[in-house]
N, C-alpha and C. Protein backbone atom coordinates (compact mmCIF):
# COMPACT_ATOMS: atom_id res chain seq x y z
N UNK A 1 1.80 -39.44 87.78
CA UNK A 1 1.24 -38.61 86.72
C UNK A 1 0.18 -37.66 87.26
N UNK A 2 -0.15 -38.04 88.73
CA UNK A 2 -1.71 -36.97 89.01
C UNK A 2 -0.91 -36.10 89.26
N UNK A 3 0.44 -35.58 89.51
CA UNK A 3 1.05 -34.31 89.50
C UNK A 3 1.03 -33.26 88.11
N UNK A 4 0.75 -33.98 87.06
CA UNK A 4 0.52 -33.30 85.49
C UNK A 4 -0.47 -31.99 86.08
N UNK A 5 -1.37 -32.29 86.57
CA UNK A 5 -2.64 -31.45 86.54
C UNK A 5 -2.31 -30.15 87.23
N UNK A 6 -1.13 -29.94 87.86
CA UNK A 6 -0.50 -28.89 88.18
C UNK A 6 0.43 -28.01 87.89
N UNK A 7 0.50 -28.48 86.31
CA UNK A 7 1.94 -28.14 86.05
C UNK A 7 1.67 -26.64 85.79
N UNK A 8 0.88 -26.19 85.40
CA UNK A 8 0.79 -24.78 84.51
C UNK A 8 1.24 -23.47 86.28
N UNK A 9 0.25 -24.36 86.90
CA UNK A 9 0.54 -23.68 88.20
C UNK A 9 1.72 -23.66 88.93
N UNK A 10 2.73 -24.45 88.76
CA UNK A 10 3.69 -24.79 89.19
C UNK A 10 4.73 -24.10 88.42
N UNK A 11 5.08 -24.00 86.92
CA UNK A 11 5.69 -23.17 86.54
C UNK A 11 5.28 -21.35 86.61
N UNK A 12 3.71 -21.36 87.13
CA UNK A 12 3.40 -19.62 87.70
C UNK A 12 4.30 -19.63 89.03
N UNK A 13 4.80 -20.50 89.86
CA UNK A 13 5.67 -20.53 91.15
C UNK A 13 6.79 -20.36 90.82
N UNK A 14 7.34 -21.03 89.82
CA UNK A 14 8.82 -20.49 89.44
C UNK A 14 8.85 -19.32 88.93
N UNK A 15 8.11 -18.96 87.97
CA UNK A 15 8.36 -17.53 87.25
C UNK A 15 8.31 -16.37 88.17
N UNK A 16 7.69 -16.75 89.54
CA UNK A 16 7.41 -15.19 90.78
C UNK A 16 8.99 -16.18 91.19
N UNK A 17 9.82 -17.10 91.72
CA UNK A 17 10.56 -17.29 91.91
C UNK A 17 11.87 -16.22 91.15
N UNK A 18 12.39 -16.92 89.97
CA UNK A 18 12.77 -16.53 88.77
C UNK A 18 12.72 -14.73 88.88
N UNK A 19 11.25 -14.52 89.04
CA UNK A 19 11.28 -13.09 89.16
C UNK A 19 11.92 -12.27 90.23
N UNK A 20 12.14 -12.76 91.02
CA UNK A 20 12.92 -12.32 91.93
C UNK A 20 13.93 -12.30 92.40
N UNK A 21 14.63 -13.18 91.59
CA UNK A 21 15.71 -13.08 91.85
C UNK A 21 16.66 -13.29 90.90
N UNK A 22 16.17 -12.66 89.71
CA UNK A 22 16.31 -12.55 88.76
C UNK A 22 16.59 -11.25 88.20
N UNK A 23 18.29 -10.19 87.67
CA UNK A 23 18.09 -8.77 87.30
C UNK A 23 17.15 -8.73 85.81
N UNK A 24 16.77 -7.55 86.39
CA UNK A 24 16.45 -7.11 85.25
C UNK A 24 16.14 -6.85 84.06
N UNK A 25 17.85 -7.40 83.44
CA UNK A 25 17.96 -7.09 82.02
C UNK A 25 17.94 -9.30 81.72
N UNK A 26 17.76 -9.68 82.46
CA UNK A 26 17.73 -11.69 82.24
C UNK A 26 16.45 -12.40 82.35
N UNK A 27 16.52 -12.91 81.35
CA UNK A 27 15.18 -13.96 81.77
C UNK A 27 15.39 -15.47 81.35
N UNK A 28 14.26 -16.02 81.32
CA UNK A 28 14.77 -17.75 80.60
C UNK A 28 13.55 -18.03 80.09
N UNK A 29 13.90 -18.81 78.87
CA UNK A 29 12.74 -19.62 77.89
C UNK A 29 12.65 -21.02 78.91
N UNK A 30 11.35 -21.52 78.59
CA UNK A 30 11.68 -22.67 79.28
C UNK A 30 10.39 -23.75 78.79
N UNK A 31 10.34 -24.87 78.89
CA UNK A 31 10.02 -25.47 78.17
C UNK A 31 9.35 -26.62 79.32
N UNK A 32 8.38 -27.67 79.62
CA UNK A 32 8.18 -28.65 80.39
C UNK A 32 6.91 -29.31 80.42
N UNK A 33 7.62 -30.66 80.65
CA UNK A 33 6.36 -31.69 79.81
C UNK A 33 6.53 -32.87 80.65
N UNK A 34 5.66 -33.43 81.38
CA UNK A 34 5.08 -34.65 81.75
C UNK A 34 4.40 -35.71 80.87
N UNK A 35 5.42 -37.03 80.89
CA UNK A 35 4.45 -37.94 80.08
C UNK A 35 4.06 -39.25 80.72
N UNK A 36 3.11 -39.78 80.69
CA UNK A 36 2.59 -40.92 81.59
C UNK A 36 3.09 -41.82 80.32
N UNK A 37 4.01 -42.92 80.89
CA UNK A 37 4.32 -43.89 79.75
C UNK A 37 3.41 -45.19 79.60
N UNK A 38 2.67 -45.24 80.33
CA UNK A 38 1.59 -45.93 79.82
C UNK A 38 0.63 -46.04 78.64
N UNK A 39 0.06 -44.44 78.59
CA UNK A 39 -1.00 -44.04 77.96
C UNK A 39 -0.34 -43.19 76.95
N UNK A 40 0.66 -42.37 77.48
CA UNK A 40 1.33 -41.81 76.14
C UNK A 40 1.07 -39.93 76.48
N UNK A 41 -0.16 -39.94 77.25
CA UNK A 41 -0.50 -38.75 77.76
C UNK A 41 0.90 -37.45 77.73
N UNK A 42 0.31 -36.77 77.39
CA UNK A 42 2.16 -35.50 77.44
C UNK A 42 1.32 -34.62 77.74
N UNK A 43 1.27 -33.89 78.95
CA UNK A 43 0.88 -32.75 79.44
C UNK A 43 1.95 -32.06 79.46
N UNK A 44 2.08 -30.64 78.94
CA UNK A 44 2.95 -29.72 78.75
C UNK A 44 2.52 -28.56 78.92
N UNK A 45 3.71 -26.94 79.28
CA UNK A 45 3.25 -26.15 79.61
C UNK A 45 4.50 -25.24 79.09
N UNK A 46 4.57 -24.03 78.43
CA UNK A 46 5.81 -23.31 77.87
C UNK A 46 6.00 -21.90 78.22
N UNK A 47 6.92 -21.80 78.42
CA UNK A 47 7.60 -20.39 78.75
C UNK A 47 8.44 -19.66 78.39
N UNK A 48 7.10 -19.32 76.93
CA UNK A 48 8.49 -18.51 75.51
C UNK A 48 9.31 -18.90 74.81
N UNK A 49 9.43 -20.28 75.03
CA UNK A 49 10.47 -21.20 74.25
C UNK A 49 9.79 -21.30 73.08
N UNK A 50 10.73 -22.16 72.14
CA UNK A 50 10.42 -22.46 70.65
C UNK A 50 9.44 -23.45 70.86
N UNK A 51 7.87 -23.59 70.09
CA UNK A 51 7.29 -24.90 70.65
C UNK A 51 7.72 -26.41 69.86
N UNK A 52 7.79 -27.36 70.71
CA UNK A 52 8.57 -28.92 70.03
C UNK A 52 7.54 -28.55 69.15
N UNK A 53 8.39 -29.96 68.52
CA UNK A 53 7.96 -30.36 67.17
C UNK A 53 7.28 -32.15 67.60
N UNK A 54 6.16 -32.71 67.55
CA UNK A 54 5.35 -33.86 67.45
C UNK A 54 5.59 -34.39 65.87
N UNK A 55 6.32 -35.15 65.75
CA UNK A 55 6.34 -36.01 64.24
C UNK A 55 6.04 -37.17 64.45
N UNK A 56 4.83 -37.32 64.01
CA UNK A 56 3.90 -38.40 63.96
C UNK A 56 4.25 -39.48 62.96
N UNK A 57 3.91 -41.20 63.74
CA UNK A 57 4.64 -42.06 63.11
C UNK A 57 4.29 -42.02 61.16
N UNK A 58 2.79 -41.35 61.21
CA UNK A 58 2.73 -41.27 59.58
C UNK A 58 3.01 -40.10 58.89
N UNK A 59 4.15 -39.37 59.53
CA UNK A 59 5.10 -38.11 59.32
C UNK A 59 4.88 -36.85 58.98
N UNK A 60 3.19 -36.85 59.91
CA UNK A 60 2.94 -35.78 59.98
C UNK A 60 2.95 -34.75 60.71
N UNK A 61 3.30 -33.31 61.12
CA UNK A 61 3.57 -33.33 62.19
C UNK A 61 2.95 -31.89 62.80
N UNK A 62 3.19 -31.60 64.07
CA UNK A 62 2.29 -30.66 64.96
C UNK A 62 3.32 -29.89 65.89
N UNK A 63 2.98 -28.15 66.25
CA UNK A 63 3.75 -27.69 66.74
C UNK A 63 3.21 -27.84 68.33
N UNK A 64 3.74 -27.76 69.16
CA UNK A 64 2.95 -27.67 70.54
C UNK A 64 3.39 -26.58 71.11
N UNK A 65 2.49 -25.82 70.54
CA UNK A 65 1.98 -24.05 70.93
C UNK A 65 0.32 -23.70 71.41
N UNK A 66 -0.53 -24.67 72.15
CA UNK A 66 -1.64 -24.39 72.67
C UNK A 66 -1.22 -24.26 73.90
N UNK A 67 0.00 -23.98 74.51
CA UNK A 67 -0.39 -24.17 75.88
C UNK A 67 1.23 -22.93 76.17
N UNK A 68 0.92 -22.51 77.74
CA UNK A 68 1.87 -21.57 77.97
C UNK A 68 2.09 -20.17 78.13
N UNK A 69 2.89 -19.37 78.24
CA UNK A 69 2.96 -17.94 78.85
C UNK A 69 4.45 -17.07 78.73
N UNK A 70 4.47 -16.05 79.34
CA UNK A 70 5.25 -15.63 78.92
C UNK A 70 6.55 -16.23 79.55
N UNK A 71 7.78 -15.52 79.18
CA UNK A 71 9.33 -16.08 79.49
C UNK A 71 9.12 -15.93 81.05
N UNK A 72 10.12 -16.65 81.71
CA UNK A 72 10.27 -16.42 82.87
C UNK A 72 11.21 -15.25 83.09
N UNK A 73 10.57 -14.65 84.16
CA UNK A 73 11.46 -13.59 84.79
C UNK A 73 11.33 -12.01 84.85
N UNK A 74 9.98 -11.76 83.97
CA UNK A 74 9.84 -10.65 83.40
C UNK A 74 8.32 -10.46 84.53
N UNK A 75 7.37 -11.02 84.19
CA UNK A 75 5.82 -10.88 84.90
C UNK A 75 6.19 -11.80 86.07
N UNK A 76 6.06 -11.16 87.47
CA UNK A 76 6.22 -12.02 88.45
C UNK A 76 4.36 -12.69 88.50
N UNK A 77 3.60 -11.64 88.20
CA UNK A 77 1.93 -12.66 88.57
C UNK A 77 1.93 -13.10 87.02
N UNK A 78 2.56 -13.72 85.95
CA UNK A 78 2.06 -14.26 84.90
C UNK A 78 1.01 -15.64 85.10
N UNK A 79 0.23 -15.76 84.19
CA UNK A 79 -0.36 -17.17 84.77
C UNK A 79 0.08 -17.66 83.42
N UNK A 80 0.01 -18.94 83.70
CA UNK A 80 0.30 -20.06 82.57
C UNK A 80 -0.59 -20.88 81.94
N UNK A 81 -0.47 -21.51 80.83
CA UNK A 81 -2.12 -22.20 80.96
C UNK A 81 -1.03 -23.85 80.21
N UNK A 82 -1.86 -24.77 80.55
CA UNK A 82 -1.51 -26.17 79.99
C UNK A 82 -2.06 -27.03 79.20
N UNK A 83 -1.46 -27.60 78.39
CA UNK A 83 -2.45 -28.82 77.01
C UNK A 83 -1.49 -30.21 77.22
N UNK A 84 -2.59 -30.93 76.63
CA UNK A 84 -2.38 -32.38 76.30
C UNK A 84 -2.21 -32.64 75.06
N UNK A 85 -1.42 -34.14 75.08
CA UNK A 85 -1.30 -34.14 73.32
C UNK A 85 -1.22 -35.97 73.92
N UNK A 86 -1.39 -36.97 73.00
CA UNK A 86 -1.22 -38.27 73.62
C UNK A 86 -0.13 -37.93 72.20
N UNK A 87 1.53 -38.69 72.65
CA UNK A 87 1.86 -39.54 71.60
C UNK A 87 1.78 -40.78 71.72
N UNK A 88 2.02 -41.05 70.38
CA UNK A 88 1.19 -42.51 70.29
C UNK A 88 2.81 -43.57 70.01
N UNK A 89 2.60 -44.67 69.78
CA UNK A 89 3.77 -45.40 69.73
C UNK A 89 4.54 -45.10 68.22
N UNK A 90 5.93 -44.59 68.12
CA UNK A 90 6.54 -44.47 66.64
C UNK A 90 6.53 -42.79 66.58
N UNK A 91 5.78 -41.46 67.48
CA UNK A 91 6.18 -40.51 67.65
C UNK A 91 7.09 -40.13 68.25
N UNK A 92 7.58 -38.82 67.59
CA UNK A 92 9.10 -38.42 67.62
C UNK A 92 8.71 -37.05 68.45
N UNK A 93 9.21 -36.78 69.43
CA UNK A 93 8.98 -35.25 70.10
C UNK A 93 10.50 -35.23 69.97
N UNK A 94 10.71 -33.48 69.07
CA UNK A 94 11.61 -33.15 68.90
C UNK A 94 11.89 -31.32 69.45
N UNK A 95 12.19 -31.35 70.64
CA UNK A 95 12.56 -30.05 71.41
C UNK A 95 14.39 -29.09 70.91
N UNK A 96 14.12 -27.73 70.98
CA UNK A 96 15.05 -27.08 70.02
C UNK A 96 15.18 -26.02 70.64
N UNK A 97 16.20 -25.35 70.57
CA UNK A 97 16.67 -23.83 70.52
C UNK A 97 16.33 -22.96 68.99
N UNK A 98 16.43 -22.07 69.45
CA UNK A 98 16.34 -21.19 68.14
C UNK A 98 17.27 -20.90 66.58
N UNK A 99 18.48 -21.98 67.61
CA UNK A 99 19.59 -21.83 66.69
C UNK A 99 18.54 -23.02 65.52
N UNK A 100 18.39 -23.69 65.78
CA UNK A 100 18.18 -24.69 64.67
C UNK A 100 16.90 -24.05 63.80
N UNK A 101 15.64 -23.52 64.06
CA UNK A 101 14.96 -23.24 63.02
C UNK A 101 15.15 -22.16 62.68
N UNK A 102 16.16 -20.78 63.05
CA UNK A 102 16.12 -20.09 62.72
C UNK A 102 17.58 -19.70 61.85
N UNK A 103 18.25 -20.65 62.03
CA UNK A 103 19.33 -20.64 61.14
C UNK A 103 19.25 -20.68 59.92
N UNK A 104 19.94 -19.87 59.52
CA UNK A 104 19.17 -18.68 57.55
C UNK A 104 20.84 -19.38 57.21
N UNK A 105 20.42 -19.30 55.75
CA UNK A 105 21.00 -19.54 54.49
C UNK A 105 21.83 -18.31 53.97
N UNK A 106 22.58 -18.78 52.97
CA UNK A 106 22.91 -16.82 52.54
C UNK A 106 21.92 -16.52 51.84
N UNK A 107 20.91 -17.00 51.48
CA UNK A 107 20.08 -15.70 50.83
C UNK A 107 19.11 -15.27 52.21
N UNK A 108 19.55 -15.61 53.15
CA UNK A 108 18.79 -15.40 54.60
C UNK A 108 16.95 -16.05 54.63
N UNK A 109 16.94 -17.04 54.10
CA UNK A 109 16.12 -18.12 54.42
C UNK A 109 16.06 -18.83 55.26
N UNK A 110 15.04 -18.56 56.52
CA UNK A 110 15.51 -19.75 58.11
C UNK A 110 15.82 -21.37 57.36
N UNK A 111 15.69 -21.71 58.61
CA UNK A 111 15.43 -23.47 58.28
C UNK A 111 14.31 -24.19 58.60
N UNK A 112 13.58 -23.46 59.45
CA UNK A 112 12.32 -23.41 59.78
C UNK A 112 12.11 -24.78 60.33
N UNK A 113 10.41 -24.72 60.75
CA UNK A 113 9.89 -25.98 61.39
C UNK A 113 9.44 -27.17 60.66
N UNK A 114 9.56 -26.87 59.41
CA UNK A 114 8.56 -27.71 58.25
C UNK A 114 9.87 -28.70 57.78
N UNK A 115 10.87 -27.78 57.40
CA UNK A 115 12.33 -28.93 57.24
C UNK A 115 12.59 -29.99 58.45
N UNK A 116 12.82 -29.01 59.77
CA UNK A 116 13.04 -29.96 60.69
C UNK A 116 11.86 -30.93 60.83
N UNK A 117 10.98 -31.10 60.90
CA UNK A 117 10.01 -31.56 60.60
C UNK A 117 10.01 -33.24 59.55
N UNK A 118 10.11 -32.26 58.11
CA UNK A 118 10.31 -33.71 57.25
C UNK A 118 12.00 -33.98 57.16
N UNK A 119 12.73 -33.69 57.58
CA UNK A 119 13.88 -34.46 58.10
C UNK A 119 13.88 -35.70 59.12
N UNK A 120 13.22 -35.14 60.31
CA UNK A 120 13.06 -36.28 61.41
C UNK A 120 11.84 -37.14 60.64
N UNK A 121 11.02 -36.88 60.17
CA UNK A 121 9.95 -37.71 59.49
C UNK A 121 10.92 -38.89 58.52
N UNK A 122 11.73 -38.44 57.78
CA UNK A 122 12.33 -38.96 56.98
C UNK A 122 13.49 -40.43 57.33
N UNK A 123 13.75 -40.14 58.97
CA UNK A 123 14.34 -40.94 59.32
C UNK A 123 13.53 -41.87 60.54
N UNK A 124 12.57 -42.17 59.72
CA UNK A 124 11.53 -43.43 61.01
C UNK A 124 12.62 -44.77 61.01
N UNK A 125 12.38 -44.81 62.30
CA UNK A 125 13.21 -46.23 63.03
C UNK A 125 14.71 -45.98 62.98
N UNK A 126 15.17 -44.65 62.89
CA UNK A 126 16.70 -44.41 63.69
C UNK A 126 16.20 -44.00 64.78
N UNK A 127 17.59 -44.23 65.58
CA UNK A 127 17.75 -43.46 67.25
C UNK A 127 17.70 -41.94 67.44
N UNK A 128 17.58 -41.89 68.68
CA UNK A 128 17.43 -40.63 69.14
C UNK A 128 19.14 -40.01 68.53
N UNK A 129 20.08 -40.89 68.75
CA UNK A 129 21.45 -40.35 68.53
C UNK A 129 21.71 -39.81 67.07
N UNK A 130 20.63 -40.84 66.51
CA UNK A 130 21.44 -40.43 64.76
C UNK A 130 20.31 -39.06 64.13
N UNK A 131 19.49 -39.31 65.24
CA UNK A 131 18.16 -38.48 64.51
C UNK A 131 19.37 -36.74 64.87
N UNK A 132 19.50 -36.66 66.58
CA UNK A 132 20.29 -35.22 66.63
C UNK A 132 21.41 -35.10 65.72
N UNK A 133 22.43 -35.83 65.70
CA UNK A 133 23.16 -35.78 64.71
C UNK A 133 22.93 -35.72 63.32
N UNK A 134 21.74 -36.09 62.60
CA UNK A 134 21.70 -35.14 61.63
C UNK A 134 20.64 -34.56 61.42
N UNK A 135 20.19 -33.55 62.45
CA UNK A 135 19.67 -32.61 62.47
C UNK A 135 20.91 -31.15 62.51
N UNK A 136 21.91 -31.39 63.45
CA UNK A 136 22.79 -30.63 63.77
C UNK A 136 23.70 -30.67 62.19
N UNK A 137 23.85 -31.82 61.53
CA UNK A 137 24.13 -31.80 60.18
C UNK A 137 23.85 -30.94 59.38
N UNK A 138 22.28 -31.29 59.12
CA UNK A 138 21.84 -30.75 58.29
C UNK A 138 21.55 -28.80 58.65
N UNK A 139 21.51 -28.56 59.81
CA UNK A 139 21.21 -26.97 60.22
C UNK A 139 22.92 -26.65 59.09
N UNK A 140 24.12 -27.09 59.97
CA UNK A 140 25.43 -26.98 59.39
C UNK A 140 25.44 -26.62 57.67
N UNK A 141 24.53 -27.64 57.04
CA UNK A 141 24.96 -27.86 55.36
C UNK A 141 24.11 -26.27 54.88
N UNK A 142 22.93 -26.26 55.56
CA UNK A 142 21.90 -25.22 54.68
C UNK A 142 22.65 -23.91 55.06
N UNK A 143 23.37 -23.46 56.34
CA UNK A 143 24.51 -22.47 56.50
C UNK A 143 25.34 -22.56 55.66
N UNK A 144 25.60 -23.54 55.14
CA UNK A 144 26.75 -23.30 54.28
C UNK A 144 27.90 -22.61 55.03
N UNK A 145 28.29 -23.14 56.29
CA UNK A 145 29.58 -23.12 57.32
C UNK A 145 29.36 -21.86 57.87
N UNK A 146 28.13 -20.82 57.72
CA UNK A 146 28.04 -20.02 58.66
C UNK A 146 28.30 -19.82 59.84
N UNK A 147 28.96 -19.10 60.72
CA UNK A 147 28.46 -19.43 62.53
C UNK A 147 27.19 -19.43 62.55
N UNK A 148 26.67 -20.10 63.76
CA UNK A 148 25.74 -20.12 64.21
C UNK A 148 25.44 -18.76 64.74
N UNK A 149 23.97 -18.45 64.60
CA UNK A 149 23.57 -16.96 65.02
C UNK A 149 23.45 -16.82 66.46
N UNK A 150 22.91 -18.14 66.79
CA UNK A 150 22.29 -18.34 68.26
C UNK A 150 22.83 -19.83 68.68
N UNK A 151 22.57 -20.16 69.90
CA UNK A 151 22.78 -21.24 70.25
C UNK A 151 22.11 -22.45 69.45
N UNK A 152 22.57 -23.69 69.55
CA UNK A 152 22.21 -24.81 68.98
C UNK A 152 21.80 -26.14 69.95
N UNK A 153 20.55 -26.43 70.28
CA UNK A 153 20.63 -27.31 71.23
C UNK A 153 19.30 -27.94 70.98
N UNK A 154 19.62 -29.64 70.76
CA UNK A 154 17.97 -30.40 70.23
C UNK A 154 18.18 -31.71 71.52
N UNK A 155 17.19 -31.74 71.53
CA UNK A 155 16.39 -33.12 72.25
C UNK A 155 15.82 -34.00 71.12
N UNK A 156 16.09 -35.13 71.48
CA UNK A 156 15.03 -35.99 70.55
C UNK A 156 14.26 -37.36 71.89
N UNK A 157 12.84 -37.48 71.78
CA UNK A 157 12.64 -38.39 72.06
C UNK A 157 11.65 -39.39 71.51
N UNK A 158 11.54 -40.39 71.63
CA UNK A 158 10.40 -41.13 70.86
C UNK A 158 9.71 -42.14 71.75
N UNK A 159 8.46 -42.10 71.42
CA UNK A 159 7.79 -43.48 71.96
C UNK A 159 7.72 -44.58 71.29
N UNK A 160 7.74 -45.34 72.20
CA UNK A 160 8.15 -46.92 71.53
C UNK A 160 6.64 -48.27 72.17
């Protein structure tokens, strides 16, 4: 875990990486988090991605957007900056693409962070398996069989 304390700096090494060898018109969101499973500690650091979602075992929940910089690939000297968050035992870190909160309704209403949010809140003490599966459900029902606009891709993890 004493590698955490480097992370912000370590993703400024990839992004001059990334930047170089990287055209032009491409870049990447990117997302990365160290957790000491002891203490619960989650040092994290972001790169333009959507920030997770923290759903706390009393289902409340937090975006993790204090920390981070721009996308990779674009600023080769970007600097990055990094935060802590402890989860605690019965939190849900739930990581996403854009397809899922930004997937609109027909009256073009996203789905936002607050649904995904009290959805996973809603299902304390399922698995990581049933939690993605109906998350990917539920994005599906509020489309009302739309395509997807953007990609669709969730993580779920929890401490125990």
């Amino acid at each position: 875990f004493e590698d955490a304390d480097d992370l912000a700096r370590k993703i400024g090494r990839l992004n001059k990486a990334v930047s170089s060898n990287c055209p032009d018109n491409r870049f990447i969101t990117f997302f990365m988090g160290i957790i000491d499973p002891k203490t619960g500690e989650f040092v994290y650091t972001n790169a333009g991605h959507n920030p997770p979602v923290v759903v706390r075992e009393t289902g409340e929940f937090e975006l993790l957007k204090d920390a981070g910089g721009v996308i990779l690939g674009i600023l080769p000297m970007a600097v990055y900056k990094e935060a802590r968050v402890t989860l605690n035992p019965g939190d849900t870190l739930i990581l996403f693409t854009d397809g899922v909160t930004e997937a609109a309704d027909p009256s073009d209403e996203e789905y936002g962070e607050e649904r995904l949010a009290a959805l996973v809140a809603s299902m304390k003490g399922r698995s990581s398996e049933e939690i993605v599966e109906a998350i990917l459900n539920a994005v599906a029902a509020y489309t009302q069989g739309a395509p997807a606009a953007d990609d669709i891709t969730v993580v779920v993890a929890r401490r125990f």
